[in-house]
PDB file of N, CA and C in Angstrom:
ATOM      1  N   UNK A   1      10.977 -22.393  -7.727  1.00  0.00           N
ATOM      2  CA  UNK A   1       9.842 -23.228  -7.393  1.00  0.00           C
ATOM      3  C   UNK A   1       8.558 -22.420  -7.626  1.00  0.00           C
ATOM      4  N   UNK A   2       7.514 -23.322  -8.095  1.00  0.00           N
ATOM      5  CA  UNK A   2       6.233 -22.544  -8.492  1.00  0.00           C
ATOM      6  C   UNK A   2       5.525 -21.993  -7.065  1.00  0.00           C
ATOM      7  N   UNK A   3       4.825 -20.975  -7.204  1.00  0.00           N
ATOM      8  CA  UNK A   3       3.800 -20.929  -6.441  1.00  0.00           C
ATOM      9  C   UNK A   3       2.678 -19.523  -6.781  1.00  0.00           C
ATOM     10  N   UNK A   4       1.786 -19.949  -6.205  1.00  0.00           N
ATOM     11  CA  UNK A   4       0.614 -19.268  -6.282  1.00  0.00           C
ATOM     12  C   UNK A   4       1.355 -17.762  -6.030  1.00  0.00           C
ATOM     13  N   UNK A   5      -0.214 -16.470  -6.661  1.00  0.00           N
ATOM     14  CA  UNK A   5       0.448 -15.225  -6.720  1.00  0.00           C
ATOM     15  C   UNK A   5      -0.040 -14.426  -4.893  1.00  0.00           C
ATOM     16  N   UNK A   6       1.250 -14.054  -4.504  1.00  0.00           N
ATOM     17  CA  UNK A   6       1.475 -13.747  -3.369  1.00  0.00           C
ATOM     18  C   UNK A   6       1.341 -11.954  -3.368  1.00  0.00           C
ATOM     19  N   UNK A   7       0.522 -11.286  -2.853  1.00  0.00           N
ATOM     20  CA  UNK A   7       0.582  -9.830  -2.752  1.00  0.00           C
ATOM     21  C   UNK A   7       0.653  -9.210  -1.484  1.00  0.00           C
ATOM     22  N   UNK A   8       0.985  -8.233  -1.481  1.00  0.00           N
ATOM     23  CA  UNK A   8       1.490  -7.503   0.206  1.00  0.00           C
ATOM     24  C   UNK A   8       0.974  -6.117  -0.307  1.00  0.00           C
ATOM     25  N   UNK A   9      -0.083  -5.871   0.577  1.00  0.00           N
ATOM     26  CA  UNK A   9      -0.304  -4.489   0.107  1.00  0.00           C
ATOM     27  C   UNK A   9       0.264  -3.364   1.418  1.00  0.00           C
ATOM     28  N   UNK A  10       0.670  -2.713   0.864  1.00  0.00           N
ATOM     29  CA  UNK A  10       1.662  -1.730   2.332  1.00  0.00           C
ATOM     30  C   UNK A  10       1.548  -0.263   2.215  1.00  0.00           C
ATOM     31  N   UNK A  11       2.188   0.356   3.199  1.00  0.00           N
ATOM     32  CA  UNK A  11       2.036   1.811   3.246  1.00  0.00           C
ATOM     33  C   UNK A  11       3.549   2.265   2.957  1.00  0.00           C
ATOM     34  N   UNK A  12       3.636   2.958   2.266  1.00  0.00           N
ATOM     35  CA  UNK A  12       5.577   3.323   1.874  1.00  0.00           C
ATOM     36  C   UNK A  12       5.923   3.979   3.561  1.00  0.00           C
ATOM     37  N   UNK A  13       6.525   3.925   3.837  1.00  0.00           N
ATOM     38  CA  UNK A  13       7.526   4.283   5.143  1.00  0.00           C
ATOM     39  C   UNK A  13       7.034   4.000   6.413  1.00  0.00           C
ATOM     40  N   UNK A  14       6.249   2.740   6.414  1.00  0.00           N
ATOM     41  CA  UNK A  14       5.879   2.049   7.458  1.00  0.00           C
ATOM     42  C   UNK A  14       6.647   0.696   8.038  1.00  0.00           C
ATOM     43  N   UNK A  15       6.850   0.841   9.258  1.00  0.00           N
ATOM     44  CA  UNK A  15       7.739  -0.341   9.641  1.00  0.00           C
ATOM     45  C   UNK A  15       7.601  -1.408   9.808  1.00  0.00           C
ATOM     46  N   UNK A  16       5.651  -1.736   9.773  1.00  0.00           N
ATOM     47  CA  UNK A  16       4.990  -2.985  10.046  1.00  0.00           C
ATOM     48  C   UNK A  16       5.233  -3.390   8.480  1.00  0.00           C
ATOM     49  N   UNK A  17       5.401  -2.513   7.285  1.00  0.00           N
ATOM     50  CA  UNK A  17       5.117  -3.037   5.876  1.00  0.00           C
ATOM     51  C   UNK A  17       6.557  -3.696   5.968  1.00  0.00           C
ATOM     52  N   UNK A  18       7.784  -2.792   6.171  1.00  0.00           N
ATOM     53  CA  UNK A  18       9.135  -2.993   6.242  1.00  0.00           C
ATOM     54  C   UNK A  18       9.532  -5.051   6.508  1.00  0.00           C
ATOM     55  N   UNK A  19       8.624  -4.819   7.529  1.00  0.00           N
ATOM     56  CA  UNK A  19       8.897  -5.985   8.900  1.00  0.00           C
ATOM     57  C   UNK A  19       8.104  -7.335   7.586  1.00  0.00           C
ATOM     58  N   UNK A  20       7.430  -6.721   7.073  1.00  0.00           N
ATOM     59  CA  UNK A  20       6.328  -7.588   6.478  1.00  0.00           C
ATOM     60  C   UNK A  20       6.972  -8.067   4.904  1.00  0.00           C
ATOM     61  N   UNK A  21       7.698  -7.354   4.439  1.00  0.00           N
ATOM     62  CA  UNK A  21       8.324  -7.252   3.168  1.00  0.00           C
ATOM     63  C   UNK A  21      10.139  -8.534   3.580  1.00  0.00           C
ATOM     64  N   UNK A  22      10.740  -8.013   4.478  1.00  0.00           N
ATOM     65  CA  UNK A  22      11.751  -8.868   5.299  1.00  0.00           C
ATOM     66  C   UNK A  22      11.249 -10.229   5.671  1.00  0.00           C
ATOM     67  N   UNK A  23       9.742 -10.263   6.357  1.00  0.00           N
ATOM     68  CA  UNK A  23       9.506 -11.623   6.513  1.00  0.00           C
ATOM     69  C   UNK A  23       9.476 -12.564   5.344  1.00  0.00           C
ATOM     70  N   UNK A  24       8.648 -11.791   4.380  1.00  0.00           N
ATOM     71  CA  UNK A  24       8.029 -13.175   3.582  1.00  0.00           C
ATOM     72  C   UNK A  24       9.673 -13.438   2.501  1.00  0.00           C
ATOM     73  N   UNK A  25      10.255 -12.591   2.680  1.00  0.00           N
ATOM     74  CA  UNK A  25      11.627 -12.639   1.613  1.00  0.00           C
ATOM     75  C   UNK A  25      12.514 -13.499   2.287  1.00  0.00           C
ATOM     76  N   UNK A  26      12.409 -13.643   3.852  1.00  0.00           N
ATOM     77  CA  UNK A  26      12.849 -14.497   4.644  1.00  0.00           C
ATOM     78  C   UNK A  26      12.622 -15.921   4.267  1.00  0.00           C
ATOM     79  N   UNK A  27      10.949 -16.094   4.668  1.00  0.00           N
ATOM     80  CA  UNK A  27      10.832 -17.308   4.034  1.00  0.00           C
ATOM     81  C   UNK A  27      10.913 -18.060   2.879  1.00  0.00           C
ATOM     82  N   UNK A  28      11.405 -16.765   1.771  1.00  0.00           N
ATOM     83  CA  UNK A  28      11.314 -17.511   0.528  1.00  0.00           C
ATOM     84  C   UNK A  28      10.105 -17.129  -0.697  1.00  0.00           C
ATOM     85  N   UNK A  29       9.161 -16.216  -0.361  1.00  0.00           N
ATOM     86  CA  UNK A  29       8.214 -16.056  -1.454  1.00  0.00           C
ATOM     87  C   UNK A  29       8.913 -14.943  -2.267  1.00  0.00           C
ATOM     88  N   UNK A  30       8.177 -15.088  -3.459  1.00  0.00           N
ATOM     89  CA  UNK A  30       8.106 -13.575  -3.876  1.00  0.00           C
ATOM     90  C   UNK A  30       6.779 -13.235  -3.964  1.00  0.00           C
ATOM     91  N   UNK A  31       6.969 -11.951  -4.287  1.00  0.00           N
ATOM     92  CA  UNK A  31       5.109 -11.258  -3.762  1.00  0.00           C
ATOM     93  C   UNK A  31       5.995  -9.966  -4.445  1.00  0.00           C
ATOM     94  N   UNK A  32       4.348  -9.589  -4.641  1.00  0.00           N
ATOM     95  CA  UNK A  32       4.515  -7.997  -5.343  1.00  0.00           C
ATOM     96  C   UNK A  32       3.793  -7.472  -4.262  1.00  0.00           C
ATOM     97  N   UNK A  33       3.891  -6.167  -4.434  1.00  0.00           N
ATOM     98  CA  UNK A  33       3.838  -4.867  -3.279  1.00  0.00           C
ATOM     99  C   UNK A  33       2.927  -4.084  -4.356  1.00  0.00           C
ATOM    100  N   UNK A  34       1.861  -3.859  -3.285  1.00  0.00           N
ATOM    101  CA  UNK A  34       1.044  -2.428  -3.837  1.00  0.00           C
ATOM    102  C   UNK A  34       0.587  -1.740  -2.596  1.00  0.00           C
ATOM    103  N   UNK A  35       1.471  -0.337  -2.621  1.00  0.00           N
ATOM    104  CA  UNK A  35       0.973   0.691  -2.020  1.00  0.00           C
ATOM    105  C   UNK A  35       0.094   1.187  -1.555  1.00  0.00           C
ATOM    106  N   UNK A  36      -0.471   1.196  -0.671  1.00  0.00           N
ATOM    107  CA  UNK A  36      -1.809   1.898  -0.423  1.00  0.00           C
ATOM    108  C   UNK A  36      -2.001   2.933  -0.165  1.00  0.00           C
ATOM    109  N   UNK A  37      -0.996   3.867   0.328  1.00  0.00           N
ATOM    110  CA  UNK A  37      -0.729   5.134   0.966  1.00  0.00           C
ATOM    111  C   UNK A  37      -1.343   5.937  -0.292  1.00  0.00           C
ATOM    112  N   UNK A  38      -1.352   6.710  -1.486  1.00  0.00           N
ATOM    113  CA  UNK A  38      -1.916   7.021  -2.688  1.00  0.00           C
ATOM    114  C   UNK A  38      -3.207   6.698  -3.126  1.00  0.00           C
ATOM    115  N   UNK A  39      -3.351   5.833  -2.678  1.00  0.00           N
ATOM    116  CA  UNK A  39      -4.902   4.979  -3.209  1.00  0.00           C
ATOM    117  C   UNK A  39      -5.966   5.327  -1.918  1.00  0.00           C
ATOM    118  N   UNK A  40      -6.006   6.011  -0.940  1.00  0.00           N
ATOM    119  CA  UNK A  40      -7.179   5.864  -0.011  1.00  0.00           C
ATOM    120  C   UNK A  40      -8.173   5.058  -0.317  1.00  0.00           C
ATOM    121  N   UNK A  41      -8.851   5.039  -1.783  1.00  0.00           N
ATOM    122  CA  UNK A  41     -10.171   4.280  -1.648  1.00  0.00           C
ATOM    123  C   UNK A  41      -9.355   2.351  -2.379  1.00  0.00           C
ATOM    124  N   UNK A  42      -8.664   2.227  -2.078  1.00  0.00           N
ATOM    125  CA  UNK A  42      -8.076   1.186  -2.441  1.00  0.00           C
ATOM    126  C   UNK A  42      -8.248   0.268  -0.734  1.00  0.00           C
ATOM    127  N   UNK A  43      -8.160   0.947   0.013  1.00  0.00           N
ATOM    128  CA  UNK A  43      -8.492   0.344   1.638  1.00  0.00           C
ATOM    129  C   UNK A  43      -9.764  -0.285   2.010  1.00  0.00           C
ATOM    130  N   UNK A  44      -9.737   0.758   1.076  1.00  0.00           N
ATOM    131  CA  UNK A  44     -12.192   0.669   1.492  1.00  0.00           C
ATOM    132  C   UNK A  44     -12.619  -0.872   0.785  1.00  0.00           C
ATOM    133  N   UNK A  45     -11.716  -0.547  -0.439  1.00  0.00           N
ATOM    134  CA  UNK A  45     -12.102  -1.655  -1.292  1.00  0.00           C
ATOM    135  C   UNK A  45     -11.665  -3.530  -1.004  1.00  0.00           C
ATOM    136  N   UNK A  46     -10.079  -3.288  -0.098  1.00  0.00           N
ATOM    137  CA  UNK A  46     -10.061  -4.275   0.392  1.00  0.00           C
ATOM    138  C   UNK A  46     -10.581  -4.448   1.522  1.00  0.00           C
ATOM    139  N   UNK A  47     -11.185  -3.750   2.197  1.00  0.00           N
ATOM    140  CA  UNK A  47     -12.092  -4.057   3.752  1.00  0.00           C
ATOM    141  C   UNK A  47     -13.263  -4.459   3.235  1.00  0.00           C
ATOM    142  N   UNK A  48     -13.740  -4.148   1.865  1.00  0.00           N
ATOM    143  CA  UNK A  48     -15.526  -4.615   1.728  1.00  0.00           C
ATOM    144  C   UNK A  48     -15.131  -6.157   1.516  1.00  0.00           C
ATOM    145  N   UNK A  49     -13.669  -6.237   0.679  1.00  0.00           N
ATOM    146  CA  UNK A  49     -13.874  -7.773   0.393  1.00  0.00           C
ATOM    147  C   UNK A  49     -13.149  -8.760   1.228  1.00  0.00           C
ATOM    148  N   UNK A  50     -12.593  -8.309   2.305  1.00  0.00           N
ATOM    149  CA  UNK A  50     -12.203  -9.163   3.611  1.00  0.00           C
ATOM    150  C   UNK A  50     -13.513  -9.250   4.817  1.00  0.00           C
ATOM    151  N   UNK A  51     -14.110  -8.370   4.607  1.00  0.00           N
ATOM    152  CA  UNK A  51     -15.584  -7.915   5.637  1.00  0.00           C
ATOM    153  C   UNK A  51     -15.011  -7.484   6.576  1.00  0.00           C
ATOM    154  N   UNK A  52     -13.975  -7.004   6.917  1.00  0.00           N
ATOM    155  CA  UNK A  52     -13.614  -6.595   7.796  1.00  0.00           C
ATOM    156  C   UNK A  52     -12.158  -5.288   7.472  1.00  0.00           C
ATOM    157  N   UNK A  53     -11.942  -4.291   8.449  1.00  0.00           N
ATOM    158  CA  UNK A  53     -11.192  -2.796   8.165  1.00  0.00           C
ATOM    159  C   UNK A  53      -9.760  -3.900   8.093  1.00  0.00           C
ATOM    160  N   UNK A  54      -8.896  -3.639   6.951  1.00  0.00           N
ATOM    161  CA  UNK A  54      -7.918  -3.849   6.452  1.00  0.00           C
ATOM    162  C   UNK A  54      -6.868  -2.687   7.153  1.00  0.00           C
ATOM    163  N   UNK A  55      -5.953  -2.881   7.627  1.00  0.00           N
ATOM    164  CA  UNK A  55      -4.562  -2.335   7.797  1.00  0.00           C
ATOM    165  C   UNK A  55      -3.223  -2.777   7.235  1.00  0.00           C
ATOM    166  N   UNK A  56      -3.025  -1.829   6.791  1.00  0.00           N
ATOM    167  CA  UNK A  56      -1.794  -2.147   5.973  1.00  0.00           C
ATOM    168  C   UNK A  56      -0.809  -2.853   6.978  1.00  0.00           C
ATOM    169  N   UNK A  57       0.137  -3.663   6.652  1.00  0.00           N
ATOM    170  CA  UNK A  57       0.496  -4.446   5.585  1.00  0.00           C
ATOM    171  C   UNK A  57      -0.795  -5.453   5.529  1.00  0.00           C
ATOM    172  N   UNK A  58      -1.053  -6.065   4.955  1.00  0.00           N
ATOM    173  CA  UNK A  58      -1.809  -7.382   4.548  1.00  0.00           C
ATOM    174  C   UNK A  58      -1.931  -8.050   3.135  1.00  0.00           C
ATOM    175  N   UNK A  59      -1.020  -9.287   3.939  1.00  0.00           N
ATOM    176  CA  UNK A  59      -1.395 -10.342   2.746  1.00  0.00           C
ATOM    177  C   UNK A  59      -2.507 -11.006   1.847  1.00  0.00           C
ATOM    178  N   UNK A  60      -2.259 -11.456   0.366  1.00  0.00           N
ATOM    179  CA  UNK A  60      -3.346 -11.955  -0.442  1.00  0.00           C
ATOM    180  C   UNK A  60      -2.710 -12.915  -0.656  1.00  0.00           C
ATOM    181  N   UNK A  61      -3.207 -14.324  -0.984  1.00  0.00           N
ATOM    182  CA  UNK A  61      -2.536 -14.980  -1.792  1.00  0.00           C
ATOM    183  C   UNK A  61      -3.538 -15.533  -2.738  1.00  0.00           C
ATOM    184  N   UNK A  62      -3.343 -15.878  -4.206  1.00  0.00           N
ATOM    185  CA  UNK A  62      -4.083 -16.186  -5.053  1.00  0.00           C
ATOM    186  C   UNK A  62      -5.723 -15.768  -5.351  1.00  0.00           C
ATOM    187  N   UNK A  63      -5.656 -14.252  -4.572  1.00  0.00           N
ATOM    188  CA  UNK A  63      -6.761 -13.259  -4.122  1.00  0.00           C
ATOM    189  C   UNK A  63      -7.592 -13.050  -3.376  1.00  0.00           C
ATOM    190  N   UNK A  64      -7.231 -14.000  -2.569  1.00  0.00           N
ATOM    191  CA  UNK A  64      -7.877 -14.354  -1.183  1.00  0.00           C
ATOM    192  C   UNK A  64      -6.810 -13.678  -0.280  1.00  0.00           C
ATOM    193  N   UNK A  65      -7.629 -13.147   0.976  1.00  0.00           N
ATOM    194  CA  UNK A  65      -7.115 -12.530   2.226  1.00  0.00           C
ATOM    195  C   UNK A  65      -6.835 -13.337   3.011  1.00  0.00           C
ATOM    196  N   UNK A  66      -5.322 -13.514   3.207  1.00  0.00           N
ATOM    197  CA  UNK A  66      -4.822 -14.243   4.176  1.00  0.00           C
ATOM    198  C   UNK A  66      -4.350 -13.775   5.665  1.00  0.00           C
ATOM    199  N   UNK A  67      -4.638 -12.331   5.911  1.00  0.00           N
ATOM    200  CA  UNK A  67      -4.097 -11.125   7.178  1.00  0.00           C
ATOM    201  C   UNK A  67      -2.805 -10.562   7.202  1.00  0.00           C
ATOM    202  N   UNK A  68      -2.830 -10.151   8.346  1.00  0.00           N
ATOM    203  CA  UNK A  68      -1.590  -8.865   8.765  1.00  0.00           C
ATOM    204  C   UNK A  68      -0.339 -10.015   8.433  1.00  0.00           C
ATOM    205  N   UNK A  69       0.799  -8.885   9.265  1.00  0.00           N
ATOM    206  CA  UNK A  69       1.828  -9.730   9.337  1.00  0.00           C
ATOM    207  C   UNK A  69       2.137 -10.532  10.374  1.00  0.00           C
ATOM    208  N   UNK A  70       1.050 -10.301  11.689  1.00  0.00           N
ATOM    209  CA  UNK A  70       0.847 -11.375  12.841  1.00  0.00           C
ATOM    210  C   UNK A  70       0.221 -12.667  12.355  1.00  0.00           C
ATOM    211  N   UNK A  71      -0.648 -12.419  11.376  1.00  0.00           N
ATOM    212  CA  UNK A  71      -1.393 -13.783  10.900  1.00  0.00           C
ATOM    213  C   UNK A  71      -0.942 -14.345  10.211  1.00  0.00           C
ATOM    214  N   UNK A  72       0.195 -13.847   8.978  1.00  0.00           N
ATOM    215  CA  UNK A  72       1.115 -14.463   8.530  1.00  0.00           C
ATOM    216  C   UNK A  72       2.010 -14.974   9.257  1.00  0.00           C
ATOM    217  N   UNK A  73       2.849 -14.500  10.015  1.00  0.00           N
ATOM    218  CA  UNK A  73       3.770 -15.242  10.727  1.00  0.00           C
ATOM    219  C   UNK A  73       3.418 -16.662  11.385  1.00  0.00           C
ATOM    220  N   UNK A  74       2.344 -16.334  12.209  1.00  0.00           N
ATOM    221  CA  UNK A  74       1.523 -17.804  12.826  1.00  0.00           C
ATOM    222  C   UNK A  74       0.537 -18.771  11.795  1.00  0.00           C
ATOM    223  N   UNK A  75       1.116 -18.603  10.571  1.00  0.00           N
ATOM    224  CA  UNK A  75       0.584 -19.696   9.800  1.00  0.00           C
ATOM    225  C   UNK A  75       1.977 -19.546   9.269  1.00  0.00           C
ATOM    226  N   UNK A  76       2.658 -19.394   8.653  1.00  0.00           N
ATOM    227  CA  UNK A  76       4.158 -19.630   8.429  1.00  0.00           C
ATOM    228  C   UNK A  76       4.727 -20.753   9.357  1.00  0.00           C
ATOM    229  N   UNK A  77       4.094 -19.800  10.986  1.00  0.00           N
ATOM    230  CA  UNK A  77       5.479 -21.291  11.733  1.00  0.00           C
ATOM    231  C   UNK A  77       4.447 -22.419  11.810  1.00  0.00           C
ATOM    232  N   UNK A  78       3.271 -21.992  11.773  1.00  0.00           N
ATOM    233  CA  UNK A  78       2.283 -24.083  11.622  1.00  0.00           C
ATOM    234  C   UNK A  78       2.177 -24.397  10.257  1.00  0.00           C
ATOM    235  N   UNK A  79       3.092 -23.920   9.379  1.00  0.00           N
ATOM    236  CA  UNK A  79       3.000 -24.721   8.261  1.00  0.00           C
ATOM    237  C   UNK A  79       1.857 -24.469   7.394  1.00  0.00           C
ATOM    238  N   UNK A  80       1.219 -23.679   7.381  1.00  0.00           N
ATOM    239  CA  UNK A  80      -0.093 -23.337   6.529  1.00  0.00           C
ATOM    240  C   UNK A  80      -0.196 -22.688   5.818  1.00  0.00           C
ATOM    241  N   UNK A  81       0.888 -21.563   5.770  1.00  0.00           N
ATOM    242  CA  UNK A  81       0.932 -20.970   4.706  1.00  0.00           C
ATOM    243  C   UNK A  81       2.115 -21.055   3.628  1.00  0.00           C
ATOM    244  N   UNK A  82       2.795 -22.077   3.837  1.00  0.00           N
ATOM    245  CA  UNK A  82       3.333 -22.906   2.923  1.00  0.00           C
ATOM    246  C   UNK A  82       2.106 -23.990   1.922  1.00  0.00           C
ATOM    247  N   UNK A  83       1.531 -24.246   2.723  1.00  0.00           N
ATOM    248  CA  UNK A  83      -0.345 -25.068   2.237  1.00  0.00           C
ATOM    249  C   UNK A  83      -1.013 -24.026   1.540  1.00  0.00           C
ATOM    250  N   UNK A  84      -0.797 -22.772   1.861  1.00  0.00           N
ATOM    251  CA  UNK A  84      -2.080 -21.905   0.899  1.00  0.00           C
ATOM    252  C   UNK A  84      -0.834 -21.356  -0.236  1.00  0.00           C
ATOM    253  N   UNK A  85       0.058 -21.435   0.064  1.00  0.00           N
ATOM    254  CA  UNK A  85       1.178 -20.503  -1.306  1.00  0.00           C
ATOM    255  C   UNK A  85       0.939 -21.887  -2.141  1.00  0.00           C
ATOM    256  N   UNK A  86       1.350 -22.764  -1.941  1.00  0.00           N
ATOM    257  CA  UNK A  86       1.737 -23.780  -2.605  1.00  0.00           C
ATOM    258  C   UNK A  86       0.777 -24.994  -3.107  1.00  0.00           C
ATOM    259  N   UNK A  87      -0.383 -25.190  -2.310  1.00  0.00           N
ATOM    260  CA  UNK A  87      -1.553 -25.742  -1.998  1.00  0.00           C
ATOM    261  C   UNK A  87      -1.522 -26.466  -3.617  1.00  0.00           C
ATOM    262  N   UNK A  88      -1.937 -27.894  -3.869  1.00  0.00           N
ATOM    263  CA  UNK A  88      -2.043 -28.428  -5.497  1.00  0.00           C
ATOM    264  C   UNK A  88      -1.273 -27.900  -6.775  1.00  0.00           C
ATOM    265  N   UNK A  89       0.178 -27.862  -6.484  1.00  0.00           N
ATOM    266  CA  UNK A  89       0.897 -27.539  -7.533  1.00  0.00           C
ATOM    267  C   UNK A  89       1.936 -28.237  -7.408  1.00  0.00           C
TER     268      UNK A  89
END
């Protein structure tokens, strides 16, 4: 099934990324993974464009900031982020 491009950006041997990588495979997406742990100024860069300090794990979808893996989960179970993966396709 189609859907919009799903990204998880994470820290390698972190358990919130772990937890975060298990969820969305749970529900069914695929998503690519980019590391952040290597990149330091790769953090900076997604906090200028969320306006706010980014912690790894955090979701994008279709390049927009969708949050952690708490904010994912609670739009997962209300159905909304099935609406932003999938949203007009």
């Amino acid at each position: 099934m189609y859907q919009r491009e799903v990204v998880l950006y994470t820290r390698s041997h972190s358990l919130n990324s772990w937890r975060a990588k298990r969820f969305l495979r749970h529900i069914g997406y695929r998503f690519d993974v980019i590391d952040t742990r290597h990149d330091p100024k790769l953090l900076v860069e997604l906090s200028e464009a969320t306006q706010h300090k980014v912690v790894p794990p955090y979701v994008f979808v279709a390049q927009r900031p969708v949050g952690d893996l708490g904010t994912v989960r609670a739009l997962a179970h209300s159905g909304q982020l099935e609406h932003l993966v999938r949203e007009d396709l």
